[in-house]
Protein backbone atom coordinates (compact mmCIF):
# COMPACT_ATOMS: atom_id res chain seq x y z
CA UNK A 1 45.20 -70.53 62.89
CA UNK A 2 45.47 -66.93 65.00
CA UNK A 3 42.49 -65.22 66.13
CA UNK A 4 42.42 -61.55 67.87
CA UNK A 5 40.09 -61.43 71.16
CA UNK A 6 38.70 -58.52 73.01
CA UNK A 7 39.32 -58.91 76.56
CA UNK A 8 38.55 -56.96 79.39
CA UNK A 9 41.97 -55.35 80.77
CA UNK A 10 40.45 -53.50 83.66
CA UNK A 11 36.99 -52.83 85.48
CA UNK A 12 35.69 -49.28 84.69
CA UNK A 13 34.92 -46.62 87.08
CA UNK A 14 31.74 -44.75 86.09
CA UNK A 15 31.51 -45.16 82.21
CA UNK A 16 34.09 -47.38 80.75
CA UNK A 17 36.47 -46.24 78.12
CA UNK A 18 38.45 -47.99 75.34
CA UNK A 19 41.20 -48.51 78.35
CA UNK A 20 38.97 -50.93 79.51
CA UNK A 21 39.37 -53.07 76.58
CA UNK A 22 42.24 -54.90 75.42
CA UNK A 23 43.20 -56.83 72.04
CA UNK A 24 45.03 -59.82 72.10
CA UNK A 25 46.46 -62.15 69.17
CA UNK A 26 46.37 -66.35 70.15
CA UNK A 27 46.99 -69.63 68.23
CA UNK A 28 44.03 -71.49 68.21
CA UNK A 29 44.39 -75.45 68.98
CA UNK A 30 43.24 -78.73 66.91
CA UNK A 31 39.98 -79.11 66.84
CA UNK A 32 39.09 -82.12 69.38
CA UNK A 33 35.86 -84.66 69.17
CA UNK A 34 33.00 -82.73 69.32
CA UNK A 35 33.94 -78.94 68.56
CA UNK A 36 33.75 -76.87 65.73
CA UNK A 37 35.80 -73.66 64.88
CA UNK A 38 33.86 -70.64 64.19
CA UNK A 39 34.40 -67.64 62.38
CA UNK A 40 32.80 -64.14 63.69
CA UNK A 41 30.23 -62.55 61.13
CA UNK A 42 28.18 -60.54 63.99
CA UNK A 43 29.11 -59.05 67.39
CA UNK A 44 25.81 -57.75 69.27
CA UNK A 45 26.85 -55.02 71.99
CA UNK A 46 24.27 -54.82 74.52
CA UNK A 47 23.45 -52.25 77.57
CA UNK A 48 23.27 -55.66 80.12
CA UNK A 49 27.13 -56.16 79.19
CA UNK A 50 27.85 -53.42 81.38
CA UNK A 51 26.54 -54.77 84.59
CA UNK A 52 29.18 -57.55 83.66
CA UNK A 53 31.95 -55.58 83.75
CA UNK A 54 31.53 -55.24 87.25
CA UNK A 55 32.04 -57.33 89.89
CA UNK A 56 28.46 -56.98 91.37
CA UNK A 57 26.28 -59.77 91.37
CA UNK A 58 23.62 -60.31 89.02
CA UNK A 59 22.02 -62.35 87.29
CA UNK A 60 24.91 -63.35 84.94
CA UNK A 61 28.74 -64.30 86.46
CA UNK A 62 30.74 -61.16 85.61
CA UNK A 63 33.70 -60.97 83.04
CA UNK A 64 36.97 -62.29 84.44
CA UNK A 65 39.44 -59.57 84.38
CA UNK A 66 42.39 -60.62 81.47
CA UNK A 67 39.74 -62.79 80.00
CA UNK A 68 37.46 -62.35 76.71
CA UNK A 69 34.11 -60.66 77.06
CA UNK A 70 31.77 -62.62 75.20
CA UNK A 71 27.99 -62.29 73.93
CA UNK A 72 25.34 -62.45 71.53
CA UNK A 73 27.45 -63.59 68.24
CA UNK A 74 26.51 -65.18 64.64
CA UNK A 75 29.72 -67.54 63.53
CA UNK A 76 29.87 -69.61 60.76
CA UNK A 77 31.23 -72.78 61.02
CA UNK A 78 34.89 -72.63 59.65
CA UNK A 79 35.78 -76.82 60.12
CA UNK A 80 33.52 -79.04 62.29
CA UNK A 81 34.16 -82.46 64.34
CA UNK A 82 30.91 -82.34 65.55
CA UNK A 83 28.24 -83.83 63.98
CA UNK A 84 25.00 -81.95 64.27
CA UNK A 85 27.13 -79.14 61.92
CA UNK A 86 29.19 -79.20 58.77
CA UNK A 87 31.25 -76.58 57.21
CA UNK A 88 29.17 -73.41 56.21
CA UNK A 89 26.61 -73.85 58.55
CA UNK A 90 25.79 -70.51 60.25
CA UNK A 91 24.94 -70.77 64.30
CA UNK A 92 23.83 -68.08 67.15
CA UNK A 93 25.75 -68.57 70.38
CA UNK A 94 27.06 -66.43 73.55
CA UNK A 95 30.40 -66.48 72.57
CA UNK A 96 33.65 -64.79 73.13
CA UNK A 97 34.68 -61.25 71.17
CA UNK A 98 36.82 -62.93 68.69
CA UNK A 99 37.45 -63.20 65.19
CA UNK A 100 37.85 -67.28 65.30
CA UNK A 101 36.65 -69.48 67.98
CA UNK A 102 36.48 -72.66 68.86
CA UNK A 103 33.45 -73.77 70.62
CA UNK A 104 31.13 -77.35 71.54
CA UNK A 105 28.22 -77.92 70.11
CA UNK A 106 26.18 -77.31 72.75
CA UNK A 107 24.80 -74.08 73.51
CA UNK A 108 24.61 -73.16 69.72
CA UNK A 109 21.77 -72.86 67.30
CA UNK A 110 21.66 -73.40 63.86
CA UNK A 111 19.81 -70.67 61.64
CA UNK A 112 18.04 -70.85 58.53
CA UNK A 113 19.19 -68.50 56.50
CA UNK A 114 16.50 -68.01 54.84
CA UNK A 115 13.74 -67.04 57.07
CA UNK A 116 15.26 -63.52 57.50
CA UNK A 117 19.10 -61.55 57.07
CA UNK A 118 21.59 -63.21 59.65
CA UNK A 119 21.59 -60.41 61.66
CA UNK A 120 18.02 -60.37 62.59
CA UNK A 121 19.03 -63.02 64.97
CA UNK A 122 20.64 -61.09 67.26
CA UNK A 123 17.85 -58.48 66.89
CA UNK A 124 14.34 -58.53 66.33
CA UNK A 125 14.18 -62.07 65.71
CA UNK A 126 16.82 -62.61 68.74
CA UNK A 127 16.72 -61.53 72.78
CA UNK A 128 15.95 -57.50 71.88
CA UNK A 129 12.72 -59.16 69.80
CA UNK A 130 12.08 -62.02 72.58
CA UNK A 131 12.38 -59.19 75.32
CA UNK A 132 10.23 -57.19 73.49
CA UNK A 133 7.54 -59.73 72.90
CA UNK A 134 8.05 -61.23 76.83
CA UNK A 135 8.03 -58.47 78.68
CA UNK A 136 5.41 -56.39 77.09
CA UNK A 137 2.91 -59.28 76.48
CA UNK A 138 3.51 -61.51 80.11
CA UNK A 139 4.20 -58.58 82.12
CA UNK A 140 2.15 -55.63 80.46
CA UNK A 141 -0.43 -57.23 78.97
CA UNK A 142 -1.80 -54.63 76.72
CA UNK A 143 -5.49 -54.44 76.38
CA UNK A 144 -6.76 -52.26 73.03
CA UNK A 145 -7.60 -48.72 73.84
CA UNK A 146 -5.03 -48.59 76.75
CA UNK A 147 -2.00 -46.07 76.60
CA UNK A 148 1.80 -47.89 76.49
CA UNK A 149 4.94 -45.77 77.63
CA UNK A 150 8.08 -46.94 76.30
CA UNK A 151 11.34 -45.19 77.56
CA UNK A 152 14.61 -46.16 75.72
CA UNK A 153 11.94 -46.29 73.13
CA UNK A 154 14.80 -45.92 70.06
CA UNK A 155 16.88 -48.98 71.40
CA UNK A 156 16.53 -52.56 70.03
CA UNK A 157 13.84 -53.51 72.52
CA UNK A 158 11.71 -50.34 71.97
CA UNK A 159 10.78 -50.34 68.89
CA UNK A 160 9.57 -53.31 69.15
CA UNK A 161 7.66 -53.09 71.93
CA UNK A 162 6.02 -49.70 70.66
CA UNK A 163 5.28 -51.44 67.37
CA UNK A 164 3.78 -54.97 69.07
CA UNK A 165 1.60 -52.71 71.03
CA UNK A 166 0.42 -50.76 68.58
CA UNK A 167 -0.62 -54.43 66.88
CA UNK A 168 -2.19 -54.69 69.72
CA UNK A 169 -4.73 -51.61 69.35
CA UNK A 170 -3.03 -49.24 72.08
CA UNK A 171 -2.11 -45.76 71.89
CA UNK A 172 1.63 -45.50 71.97
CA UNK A 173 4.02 -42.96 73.62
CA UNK A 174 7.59 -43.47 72.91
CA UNK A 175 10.51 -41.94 75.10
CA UNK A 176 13.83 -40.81 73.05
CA UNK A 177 16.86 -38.53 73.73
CA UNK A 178 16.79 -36.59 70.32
CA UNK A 179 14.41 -34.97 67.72
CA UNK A 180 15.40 -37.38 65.03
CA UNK A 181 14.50 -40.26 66.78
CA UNK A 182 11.08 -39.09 67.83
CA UNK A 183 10.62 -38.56 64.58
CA UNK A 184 11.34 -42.09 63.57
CA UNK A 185 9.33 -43.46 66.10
CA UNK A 186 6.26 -41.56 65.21
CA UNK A 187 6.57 -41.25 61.03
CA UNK A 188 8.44 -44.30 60.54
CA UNK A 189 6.81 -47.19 63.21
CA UNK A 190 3.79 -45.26 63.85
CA UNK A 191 3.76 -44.35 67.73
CA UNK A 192 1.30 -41.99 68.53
CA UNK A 193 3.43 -39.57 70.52
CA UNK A 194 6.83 -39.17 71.53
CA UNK A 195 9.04 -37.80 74.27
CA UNK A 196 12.65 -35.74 73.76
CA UNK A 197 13.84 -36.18 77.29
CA UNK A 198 17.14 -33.93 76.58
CA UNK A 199 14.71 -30.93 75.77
CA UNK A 200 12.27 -31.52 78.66
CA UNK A 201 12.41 -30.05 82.15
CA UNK A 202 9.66 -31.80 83.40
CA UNK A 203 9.09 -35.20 82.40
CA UNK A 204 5.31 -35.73 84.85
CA UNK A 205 4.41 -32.71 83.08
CA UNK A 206 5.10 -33.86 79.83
CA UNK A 207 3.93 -37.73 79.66
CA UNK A 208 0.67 -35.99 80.91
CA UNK A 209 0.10 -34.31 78.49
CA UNK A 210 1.06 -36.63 75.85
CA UNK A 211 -1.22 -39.23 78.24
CA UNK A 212 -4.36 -37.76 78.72
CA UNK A 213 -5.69 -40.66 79.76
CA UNK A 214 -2.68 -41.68 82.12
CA UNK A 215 -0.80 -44.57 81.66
CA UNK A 216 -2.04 -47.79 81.69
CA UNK A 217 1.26 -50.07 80.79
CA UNK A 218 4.84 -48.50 81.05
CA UNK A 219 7.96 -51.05 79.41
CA UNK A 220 11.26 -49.27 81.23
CA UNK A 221 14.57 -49.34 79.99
CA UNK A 222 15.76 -46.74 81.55
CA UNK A 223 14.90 -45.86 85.19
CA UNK A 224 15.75 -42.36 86.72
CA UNK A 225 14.03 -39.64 86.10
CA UNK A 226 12.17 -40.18 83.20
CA UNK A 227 10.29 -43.15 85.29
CA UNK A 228 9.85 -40.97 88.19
CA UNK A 229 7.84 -39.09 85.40
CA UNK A 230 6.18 -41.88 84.37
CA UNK A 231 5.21 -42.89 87.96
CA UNK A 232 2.99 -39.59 88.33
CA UNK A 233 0.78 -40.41 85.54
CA UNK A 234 -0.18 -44.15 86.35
CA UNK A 235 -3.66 -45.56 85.89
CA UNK A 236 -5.61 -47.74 88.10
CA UNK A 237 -4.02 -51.17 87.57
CA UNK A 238 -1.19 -49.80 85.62
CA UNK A 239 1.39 -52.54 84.78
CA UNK A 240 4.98 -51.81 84.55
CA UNK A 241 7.70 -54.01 83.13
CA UNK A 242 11.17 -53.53 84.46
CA UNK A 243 13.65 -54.39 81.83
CA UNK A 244 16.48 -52.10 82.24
CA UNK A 245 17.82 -49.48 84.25
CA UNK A 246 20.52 -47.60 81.66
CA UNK A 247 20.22 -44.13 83.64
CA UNK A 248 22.27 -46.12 86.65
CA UNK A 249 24.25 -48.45 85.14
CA UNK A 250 27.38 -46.31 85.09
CA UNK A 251 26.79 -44.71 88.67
CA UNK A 252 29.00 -44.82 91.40
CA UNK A 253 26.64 -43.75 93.72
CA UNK A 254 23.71 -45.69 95.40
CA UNK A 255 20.79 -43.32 93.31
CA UNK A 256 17.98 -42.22 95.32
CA UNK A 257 14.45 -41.11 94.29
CA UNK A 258 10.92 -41.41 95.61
CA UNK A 259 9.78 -43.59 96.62
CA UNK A 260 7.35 -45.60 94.88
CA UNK A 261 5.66 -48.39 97.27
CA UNK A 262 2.69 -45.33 98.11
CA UNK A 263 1.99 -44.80 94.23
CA UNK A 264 1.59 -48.44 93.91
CA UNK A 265 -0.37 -49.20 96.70
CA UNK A 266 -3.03 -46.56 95.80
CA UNK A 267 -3.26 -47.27 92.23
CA UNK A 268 -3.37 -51.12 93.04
CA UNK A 269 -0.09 -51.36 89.84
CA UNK A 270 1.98 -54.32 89.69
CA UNK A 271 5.81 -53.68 88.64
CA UNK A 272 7.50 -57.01 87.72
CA UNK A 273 11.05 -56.65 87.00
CA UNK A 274 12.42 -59.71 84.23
CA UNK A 275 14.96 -61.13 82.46
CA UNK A 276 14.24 -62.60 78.77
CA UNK A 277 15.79 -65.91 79.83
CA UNK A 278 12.60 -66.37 82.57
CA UNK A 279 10.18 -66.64 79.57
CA UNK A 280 12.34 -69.81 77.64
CA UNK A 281 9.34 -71.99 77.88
CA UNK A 282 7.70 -69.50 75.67
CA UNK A 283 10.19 -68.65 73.00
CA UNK A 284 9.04 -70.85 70.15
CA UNK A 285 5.58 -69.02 70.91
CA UNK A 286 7.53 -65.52 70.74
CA UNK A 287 9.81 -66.65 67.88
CA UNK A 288 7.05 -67.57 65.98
CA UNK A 289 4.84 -64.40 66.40
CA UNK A 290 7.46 -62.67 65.93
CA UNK A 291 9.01 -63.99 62.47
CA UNK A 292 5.00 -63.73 61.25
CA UNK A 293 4.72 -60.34 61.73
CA UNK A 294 8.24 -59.79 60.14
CA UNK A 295 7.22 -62.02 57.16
CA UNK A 296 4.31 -59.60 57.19
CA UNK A 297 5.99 -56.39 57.00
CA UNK A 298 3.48 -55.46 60.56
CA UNK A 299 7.35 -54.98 62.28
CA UNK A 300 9.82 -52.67 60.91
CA UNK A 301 13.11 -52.51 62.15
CA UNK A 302 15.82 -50.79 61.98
CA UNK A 303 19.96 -51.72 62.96
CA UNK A 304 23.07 -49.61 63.13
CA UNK A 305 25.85 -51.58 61.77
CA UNK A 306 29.46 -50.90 62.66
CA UNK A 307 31.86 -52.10 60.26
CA UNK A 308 35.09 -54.20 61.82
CA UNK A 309 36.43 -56.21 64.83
CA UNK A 310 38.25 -53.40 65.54
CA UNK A 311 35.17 -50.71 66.36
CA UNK A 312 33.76 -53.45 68.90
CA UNK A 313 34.91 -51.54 71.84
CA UNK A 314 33.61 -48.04 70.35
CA UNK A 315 30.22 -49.57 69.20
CA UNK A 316 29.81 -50.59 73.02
CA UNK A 317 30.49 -47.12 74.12
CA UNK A 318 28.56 -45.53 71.72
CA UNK A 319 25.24 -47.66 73.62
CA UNK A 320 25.91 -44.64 76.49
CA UNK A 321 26.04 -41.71 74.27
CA UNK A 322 22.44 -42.72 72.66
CA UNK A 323 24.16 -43.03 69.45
CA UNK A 324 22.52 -45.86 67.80
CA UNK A 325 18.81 -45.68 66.70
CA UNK A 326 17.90 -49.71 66.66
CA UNK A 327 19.87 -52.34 67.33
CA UNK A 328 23.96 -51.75 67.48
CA UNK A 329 26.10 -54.41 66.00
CA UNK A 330 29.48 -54.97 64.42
CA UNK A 331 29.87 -57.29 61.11
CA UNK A 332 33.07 -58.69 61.32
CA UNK A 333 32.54 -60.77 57.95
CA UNK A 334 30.84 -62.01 55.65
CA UNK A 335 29.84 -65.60 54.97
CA UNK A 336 31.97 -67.25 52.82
């Protein structure tokens, strides 16, 4: 059997481009004693997959140059020689971009189908929902009556965090980078206020008056300047989640702002940067609470589904360009 992979032909510059990408046809081998060849239904593109492409270190091995990028991905099993799964059996696993693959057992995860649609898994119900739920609850700790700042509020973590602390009895202020999504995020998932960055020219002004009782927990995606804004409105004992940094992760500078020891020495803050894969102890916890309030209908969400293998490349970009409300991914195919 053939199978097309996306590899990564070169490391980008700034913001990569489609010549970063290459598509490559293989034969696949026999399956040996203990692996089972899957076939690609979803491909999750994810801001973190950038930092990847580079050869910084991080907290992840970067992508091989000439090699397949691989991530988030729901397969179904195609032919199996492993026993834990049989033919039509759908798993999650960090796989490579490729429309067949042969992988071991280990390292995937079986999914019920029926608890929610397959795609959830790589969203709400997957590392965007577990980040969510992690970061806001561990780090933030939202107490009711307090004021939560999301930036990259639109994105697959977000709106989840917006809507878990609004669950949570907080007043909500969501950060976007268009009209229509602030929109969304206030008639659709009910956020009390929201943000267009792209039309503000001063961001402290504008989270204070959206925050007129400062900030008491801010989730950041983005870094820049829409924290600095953040920053100047920060309650006593503010807590701030780090969980991205989008504005920098094309730069090819070293960015420099103010600095921001001072601000939380005198409002005695605590800023905890995380992964999602520090919290494993506490998934099934997370998992849980978060399928409930799904089952519930208490968590709306929202994805932006590309159609085709071939768009992979394009979806990816399209993370940079703010053009996905939710989470992005590709279907590839459907179960058989």
């Amino acid at each position: 059997m053939k199978a097309t992979s996306i590899l990564l032909a070169s490391r980008p510059h700034g913001t990569p481009t489609e010549e970063n990408f290459k598509f490559e046809e293989q034969e696949l081998s026999p399956l040996k004693e203990g692996e089972v060849l899957l076939k690609a239904l979803y491909i999750s593109v994810d801001p973190y997959m950038r930092g990847r492409m580079s050869e910084a270190k991080s907290y992840v091995p970067p992508y091989k140059v000439g090699e397949p990028i691989a991530g988030g991905v729901i397969a179904e099993v195609v032919e199996s020689r492993e026993q834990q799964y049989a033919k039509g059996d759908v798993v999650l696993g960090n796989l490579p971009w490729s429309t067949y693959t042969i992988a071991r057992g280990k390292g995937l995860t079986k999914i019920d189908k029926q608890v929610a649609p397959l795609s959830y898994h790589l969203g709400i119900l997957g590392m965007p929902g577990l980040t969510a739920y992690c970061g806001l609850l561990f780090i933030g700790e939202p107490k009711e009556g307090e004021t939560v700042v999301v930036s990259g509020a639109a994105g697959a973590v977000g709106t989840v965090v917006g809507q878990i602390a609004k669950l949570k009895g907080c007043r909500v202020v969501g950060i976007a980078g268009s009209d229509d999504k602030i929109d969304y995020l206030k008639n659709e998932l009910g956020f009390d206020e929201g943000i267009n960055y792209k039309a503000t020219s001063d961001m402290a002004a504008a989270i204070a008056q959206a925050c007129p009782d400062g900030v008491d927990v801010y989730f950041d995606n983005v870094g820049g300047e829409i924290t600095d804004g953040v920053y100047a409105n920060l309650n006593k004992f503010a807590r701030i989640a780090i969980c991205g940094q989008i504005a920098y992760y094309n730069a090819t500078t070293v960015p420099v702002g103010p600095r921001i020891e001072s601000t939380l020495l005198k409002k005695s803050a605590l800023m905890k940067g995380f992964i999602v894969n520090d919290y494993t102890g506490r998934f099934g916890e997370a998992t849980r609470g978060l399928a409930k309030w799904v089952q519930e209908g208490k968590l709306q969400y929202q994805e932006n589904i590309t159609e085709g293998f071939g768009q992979v490349p394009q979806a990816f970009l399209g993370l940079f360009t703010g053009e996905n409300t939710g989470k992005q991914l590709v279907r590839i195919a459907d179960p058989s």
